[in-house]
PDB file of N, CA and C in Angstrom:
ATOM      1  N   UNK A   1      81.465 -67.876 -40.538  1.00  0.00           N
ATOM      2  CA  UNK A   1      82.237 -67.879 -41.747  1.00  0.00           C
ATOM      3  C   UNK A   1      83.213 -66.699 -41.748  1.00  0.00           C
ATOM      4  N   UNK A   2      83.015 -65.922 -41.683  1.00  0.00           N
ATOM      5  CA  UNK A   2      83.567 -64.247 -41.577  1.00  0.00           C
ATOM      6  C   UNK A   2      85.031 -64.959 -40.344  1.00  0.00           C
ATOM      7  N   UNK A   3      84.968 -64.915 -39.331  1.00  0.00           N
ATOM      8  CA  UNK A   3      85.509 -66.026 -38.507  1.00  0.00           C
ATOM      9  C   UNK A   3      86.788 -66.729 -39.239  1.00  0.00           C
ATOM     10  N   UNK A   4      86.431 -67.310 -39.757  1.00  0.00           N
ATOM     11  CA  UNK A   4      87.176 -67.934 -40.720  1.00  0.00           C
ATOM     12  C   UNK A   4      88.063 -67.555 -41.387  1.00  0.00           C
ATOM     13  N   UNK A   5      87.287 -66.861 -42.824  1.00  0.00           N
ATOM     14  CA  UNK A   5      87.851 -66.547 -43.861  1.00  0.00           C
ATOM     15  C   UNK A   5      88.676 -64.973 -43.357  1.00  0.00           C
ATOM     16  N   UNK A   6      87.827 -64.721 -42.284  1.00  0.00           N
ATOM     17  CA  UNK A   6      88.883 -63.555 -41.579  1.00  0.00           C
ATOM     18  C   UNK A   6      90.154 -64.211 -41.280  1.00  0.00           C
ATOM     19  N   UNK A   7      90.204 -64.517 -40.681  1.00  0.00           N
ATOM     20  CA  UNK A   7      91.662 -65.284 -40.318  1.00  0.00           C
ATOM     21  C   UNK A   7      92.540 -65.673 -41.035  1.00  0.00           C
ATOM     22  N   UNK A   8      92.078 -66.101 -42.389  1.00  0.00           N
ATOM     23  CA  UNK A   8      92.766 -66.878 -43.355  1.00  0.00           C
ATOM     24  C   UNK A   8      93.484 -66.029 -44.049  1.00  0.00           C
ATOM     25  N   UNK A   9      92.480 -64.668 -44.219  1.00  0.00           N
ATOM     26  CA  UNK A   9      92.865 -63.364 -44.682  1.00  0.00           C
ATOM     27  C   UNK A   9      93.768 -62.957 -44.178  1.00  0.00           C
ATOM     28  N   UNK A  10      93.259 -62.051 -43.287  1.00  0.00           N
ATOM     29  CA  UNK A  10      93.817 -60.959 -42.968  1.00  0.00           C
ATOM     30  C   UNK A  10      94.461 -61.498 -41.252  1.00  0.00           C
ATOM     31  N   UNK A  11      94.747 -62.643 -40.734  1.00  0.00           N
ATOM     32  CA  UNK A  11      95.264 -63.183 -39.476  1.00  0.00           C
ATOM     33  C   UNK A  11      94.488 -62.697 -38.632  1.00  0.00           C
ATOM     34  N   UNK A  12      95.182 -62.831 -37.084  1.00  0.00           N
ATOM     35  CA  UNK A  12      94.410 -62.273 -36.100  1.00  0.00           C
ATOM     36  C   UNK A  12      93.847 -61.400 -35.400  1.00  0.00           C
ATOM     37  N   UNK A  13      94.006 -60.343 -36.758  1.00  0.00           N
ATOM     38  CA  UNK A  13      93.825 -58.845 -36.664  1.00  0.00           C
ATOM     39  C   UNK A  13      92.296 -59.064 -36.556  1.00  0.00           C
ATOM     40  N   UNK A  14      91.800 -59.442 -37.330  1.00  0.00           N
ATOM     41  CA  UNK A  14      90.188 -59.407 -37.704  1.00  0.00           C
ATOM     42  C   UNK A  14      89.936 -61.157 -37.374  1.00  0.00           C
ATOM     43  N   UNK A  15      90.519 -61.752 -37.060  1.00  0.00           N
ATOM     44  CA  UNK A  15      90.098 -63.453 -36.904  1.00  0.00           C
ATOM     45  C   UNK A  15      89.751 -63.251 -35.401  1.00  0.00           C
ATOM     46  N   UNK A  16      90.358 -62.897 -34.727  1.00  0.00           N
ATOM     47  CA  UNK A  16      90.284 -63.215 -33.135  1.00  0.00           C
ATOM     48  C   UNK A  16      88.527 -62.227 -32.639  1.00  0.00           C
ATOM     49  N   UNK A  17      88.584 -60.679 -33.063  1.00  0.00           N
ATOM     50  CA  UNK A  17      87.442 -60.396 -33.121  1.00  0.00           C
ATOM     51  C   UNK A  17      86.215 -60.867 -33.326  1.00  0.00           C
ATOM     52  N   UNK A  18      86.155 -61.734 -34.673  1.00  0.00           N
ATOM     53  CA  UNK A  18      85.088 -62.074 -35.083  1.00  0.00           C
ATOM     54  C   UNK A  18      85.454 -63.321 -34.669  1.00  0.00           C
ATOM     55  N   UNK A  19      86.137 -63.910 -33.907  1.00  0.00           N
ATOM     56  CA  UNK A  19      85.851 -65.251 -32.768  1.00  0.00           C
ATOM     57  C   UNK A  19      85.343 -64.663 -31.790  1.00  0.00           C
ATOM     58  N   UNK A  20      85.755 -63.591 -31.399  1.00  0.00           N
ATOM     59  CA  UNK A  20      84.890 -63.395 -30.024  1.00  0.00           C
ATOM     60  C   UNK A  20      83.270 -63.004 -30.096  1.00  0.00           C
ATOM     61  N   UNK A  21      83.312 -62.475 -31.243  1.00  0.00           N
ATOM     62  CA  UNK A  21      81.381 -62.243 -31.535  1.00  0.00           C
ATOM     63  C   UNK A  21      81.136 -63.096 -32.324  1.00  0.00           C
ATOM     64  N   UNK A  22      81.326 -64.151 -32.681  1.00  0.00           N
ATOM     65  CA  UNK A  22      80.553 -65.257 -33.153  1.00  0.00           C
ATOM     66  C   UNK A  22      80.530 -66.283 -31.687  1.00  0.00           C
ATOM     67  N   UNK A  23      81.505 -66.276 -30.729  1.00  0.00           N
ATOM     68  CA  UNK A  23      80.911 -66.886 -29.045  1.00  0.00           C
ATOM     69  C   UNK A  23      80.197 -65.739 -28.677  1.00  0.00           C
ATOM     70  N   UNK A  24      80.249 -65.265 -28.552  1.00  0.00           N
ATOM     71  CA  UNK A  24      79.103 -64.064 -27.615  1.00  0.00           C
ATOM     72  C   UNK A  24      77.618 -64.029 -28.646  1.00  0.00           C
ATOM     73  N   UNK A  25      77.540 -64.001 -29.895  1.00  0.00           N
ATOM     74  CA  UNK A  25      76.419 -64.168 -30.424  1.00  0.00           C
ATOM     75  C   UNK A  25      76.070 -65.737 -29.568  1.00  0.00           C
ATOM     76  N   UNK A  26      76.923 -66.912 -30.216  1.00  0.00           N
ATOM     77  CA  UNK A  26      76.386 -68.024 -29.844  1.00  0.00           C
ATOM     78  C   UNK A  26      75.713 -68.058 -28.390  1.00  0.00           C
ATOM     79  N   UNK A  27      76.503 -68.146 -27.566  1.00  0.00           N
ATOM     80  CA  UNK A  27      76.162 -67.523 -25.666  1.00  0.00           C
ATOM     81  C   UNK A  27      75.114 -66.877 -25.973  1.00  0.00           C
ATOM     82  N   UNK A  28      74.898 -65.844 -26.607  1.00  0.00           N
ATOM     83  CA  UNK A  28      73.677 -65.561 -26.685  1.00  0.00           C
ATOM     84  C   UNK A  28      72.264 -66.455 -27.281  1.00  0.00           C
ATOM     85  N   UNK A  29      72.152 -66.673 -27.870  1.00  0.00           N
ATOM     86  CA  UNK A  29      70.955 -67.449 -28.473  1.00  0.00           C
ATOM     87  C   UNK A  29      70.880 -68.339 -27.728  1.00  0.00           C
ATOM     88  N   UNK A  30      71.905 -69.463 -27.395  1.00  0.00           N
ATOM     89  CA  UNK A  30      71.542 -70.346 -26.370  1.00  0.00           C
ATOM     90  C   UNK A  30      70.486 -70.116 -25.264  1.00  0.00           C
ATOM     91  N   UNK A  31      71.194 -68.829 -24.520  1.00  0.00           N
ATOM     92  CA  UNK A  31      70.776 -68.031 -23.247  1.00  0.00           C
ATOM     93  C   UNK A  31      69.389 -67.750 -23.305  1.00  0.00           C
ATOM     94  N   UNK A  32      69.304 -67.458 -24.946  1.00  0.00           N
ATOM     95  CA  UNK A  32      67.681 -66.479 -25.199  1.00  0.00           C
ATOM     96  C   UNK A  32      66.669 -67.804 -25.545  1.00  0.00           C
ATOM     97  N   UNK A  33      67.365 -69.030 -25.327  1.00  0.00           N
ATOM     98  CA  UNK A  33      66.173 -70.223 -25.973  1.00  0.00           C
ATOM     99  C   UNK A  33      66.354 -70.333 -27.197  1.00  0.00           C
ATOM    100  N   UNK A  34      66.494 -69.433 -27.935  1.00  0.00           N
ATOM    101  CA  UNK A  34      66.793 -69.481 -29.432  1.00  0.00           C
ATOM    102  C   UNK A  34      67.485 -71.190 -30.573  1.00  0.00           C
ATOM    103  N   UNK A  35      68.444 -71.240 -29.589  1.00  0.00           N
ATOM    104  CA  UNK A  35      69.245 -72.383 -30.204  1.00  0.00           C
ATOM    105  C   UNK A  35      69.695 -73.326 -28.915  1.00  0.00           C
ATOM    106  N   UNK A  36      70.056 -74.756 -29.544  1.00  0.00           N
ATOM    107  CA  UNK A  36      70.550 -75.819 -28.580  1.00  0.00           C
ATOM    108  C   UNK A  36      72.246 -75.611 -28.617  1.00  0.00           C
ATOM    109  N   UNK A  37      73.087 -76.121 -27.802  1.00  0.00           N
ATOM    110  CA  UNK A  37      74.549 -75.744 -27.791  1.00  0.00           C
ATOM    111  C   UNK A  37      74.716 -76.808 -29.190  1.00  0.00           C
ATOM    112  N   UNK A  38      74.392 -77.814 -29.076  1.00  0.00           N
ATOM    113  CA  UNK A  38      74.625 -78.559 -30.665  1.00  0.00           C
ATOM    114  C   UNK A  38      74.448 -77.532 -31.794  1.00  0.00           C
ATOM    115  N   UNK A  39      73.609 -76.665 -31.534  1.00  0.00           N
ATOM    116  CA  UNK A  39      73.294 -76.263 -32.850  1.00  0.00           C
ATOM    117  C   UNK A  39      74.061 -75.472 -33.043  1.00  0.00           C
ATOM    118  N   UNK A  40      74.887 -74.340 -32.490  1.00  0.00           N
ATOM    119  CA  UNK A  40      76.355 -73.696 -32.342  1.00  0.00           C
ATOM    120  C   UNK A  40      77.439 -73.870 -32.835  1.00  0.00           C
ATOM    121  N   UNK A  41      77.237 -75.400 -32.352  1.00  0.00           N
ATOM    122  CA  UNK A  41      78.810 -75.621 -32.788  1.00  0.00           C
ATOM    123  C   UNK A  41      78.718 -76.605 -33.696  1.00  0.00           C
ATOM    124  N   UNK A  42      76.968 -77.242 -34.370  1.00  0.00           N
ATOM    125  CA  UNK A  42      77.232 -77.304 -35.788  1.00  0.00           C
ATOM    126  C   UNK A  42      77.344 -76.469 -36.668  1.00  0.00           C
ATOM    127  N   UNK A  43      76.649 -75.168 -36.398  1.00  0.00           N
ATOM    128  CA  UNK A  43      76.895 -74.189 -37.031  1.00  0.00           C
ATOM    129  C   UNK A  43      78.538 -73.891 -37.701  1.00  0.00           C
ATOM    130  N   UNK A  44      79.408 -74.514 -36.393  1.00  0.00           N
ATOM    131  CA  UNK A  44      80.630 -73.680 -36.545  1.00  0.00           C
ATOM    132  C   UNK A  44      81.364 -74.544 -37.392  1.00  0.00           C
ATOM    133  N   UNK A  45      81.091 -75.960 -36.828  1.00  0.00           N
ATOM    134  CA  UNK A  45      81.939 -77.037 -37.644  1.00  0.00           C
ATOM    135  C   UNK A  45      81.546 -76.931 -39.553  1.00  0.00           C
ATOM    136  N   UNK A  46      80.132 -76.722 -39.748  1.00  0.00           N
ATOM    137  CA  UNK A  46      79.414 -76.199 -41.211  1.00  0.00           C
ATOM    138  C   UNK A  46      80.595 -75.011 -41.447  1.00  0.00           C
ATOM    139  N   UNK A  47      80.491 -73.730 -41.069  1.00  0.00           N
ATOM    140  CA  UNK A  47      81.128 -73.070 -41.440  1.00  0.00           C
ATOM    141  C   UNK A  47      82.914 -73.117 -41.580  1.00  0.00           C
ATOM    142  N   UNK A  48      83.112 -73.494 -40.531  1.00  0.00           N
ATOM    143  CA  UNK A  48      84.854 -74.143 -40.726  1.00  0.00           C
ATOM    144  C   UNK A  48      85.043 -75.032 -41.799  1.00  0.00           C
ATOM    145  N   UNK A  49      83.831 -76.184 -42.274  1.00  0.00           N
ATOM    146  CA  UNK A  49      84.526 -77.109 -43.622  1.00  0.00           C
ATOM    147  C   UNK A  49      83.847 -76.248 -45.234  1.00  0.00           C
ATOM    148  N   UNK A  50      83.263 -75.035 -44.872  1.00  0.00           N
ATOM    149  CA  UNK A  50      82.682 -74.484 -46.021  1.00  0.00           C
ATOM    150  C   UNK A  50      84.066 -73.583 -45.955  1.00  0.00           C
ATOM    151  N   UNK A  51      84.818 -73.059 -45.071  1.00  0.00           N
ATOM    152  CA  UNK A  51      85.863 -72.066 -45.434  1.00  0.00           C
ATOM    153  C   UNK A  51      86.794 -72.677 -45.484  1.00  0.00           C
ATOM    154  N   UNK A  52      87.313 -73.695 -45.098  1.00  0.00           N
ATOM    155  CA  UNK A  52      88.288 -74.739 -45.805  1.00  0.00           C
ATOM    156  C   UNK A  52      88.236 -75.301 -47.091  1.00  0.00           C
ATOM    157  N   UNK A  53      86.589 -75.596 -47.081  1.00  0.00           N
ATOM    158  CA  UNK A  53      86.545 -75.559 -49.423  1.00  0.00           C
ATOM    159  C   UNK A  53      86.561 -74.957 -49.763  1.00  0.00           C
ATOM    160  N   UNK A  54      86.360 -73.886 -49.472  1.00  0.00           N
ATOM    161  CA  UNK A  54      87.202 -72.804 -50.438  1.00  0.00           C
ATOM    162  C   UNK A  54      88.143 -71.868 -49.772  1.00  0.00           C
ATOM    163  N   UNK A  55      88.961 -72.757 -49.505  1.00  0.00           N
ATOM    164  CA  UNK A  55      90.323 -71.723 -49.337  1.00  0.00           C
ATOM    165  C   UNK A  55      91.195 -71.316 -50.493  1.00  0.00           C
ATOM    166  N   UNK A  56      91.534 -70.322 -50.394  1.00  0.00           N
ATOM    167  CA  UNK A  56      92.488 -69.225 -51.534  1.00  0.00           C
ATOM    168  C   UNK A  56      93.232 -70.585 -51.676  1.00  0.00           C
ATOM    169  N   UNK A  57      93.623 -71.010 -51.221  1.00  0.00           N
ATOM    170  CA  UNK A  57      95.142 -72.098 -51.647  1.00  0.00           C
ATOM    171  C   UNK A  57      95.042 -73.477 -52.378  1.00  0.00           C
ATOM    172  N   UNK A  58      93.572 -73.822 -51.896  1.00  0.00           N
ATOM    173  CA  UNK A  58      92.902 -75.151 -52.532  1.00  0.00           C
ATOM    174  C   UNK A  58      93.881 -76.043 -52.451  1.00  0.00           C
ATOM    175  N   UNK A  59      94.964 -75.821 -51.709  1.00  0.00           N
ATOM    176  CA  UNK A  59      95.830 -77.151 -51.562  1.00  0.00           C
ATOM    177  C   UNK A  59      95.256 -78.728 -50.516  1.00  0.00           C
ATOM    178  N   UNK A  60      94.289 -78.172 -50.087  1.00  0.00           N
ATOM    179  CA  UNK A  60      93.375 -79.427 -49.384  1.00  0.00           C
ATOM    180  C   UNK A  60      93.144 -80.469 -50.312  1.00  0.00           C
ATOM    181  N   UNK A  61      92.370 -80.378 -51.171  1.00  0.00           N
ATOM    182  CA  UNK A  61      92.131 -81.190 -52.199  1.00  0.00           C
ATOM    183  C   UNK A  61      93.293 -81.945 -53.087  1.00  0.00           C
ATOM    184  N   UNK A  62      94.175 -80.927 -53.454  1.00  0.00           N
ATOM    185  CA  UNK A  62      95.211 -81.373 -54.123  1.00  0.00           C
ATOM    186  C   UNK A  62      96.294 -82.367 -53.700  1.00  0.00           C
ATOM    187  N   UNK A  63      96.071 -82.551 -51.854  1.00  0.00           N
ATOM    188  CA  UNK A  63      97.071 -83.018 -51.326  1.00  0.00           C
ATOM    189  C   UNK A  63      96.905 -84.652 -51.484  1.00  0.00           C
ATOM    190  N   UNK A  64      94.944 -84.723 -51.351  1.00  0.00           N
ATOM    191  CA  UNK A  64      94.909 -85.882 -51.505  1.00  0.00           C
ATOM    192  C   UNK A  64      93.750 -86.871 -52.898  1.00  0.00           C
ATOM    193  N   UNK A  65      93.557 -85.712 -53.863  1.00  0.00           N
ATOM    194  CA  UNK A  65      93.101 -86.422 -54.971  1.00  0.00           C
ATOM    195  C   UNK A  65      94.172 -86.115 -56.297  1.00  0.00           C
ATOM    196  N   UNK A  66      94.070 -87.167 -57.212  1.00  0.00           N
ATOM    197  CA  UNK A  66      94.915 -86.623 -58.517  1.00  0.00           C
ATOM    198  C   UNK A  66      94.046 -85.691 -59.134  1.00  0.00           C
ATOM    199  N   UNK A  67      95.397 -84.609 -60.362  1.00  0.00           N
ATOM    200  CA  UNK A  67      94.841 -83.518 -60.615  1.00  0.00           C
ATOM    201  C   UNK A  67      93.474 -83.484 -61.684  1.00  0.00           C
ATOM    202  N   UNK A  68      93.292 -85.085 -62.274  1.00  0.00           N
ATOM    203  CA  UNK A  68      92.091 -85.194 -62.486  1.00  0.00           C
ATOM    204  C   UNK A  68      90.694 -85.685 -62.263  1.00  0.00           C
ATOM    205  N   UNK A  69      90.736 -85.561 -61.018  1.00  0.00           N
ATOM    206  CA  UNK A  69      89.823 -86.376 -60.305  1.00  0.00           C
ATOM    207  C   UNK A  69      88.917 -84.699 -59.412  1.00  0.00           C
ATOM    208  N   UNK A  70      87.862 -84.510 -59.611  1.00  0.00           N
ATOM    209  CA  UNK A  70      87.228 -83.363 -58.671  1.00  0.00           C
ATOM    210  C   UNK A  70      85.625 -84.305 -57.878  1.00  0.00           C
ATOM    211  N   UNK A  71      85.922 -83.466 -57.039  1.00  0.00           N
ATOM    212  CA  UNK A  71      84.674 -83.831 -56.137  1.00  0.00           C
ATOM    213  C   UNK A  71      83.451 -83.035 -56.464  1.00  0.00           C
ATOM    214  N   UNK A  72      82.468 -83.785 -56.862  1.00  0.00           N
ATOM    215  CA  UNK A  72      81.076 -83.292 -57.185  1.00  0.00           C
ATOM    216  C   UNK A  72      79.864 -82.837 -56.264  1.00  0.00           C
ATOM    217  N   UNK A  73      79.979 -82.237 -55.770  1.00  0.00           N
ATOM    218  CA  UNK A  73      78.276 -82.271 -55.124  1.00  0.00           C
ATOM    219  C   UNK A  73      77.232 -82.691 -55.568  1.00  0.00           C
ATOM    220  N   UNK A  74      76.312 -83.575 -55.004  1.00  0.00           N
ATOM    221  CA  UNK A  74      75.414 -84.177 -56.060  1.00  0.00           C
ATOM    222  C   UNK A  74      74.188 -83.872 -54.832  1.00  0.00           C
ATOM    223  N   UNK A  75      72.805 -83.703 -55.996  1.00  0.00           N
ATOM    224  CA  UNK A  75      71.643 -83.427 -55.381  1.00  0.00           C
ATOM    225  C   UNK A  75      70.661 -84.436 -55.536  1.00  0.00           C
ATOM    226  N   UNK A  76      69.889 -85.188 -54.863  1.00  0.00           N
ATOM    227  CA  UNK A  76      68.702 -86.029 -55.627  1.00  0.00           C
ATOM    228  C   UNK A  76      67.286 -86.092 -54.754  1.00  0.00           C
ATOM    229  N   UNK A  77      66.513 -86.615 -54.980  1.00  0.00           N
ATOM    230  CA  UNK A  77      65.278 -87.380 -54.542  1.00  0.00           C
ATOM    231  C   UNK A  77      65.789 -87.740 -52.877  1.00  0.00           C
ATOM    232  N   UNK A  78      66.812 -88.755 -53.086  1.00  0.00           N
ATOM    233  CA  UNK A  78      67.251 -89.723 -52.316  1.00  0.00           C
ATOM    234  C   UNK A  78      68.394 -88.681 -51.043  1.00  0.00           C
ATOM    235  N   UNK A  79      68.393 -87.422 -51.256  1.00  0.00           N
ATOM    236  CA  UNK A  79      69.244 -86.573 -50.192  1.00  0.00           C
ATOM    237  C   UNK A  79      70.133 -86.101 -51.128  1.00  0.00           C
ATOM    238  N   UNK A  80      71.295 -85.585 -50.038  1.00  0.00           N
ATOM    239  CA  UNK A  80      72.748 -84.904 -50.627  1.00  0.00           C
ATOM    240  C   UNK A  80      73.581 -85.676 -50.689  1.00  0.00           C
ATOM    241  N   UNK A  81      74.705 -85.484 -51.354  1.00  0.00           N
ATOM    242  CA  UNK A  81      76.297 -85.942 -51.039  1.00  0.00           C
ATOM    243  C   UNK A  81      77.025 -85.252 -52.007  1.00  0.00           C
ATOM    244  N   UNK A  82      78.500 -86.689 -51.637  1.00  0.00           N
ATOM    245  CA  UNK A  82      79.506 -85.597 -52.844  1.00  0.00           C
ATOM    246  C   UNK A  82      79.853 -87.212 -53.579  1.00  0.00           C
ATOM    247  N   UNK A  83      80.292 -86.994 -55.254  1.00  0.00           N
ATOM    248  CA  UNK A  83      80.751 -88.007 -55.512  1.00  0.00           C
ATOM    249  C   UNK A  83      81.840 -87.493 -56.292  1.00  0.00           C
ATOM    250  N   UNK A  84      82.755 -89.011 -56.561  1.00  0.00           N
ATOM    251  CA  UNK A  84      84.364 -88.372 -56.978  1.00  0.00           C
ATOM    252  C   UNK A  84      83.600 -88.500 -58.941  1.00  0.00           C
ATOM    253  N   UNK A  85      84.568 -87.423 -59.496  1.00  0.00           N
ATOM    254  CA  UNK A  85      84.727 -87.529 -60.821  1.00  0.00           C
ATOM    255  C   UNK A  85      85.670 -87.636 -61.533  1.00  0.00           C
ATOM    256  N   UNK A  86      85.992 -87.828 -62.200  1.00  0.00           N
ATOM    257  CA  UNK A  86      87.088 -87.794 -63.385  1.00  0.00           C
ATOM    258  C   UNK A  86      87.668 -88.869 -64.394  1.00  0.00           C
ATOM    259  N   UNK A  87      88.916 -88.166 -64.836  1.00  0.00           N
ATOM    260  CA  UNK A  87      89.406 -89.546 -66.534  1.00  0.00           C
ATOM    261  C   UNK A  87      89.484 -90.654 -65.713  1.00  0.00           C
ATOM    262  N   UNK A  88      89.514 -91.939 -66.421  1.00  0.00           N
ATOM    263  CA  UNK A  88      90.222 -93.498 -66.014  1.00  0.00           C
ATOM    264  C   UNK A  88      91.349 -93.500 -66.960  1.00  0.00           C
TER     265      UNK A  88
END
């Protein structure tokens, strides 16, 4: 995440760093048994669409729902998801 929202921030001053130690952590754990390479780079893909929802600009959302329509996270019995909300 840091990864990320570094980048988004502050560019490749602090983005490229914390790309290189979030692969060298990953390389690591793999190496140590710790984790499967799937699990890495779900890790990364999780963290890349959690710092894209909330990006400073929130223009993701806006590009492709109307301004009254928001996406819900919903919790149940039955698992996770997201469902759409808003006026008719």
């Amino acid at each position: 995440m840091l990864t990320f929202k570094g980048w988004e921030w502050y560019g490749w001053k602090l983005g490229a760093p914390a790309l290189l130690a979030t692969l060298f952590v990953g390389y690591a754990r793999i190496e140590d048994g710790q984790h499967f390479t799937s699990d890495i780079f779900s890790g990364i893909a999780l963290s890349g669409l959690a710092a894209l929802g909330t990006s400073r600009s929130r223009a993701i959302w806006r590009g492709y729902l109307p301004e009254d329509v928001l996406l819900v996270p919903t919790l149940s019995r039955d698992g996770v998801g997201v469902r759409l909300a808003g006026a008719l």
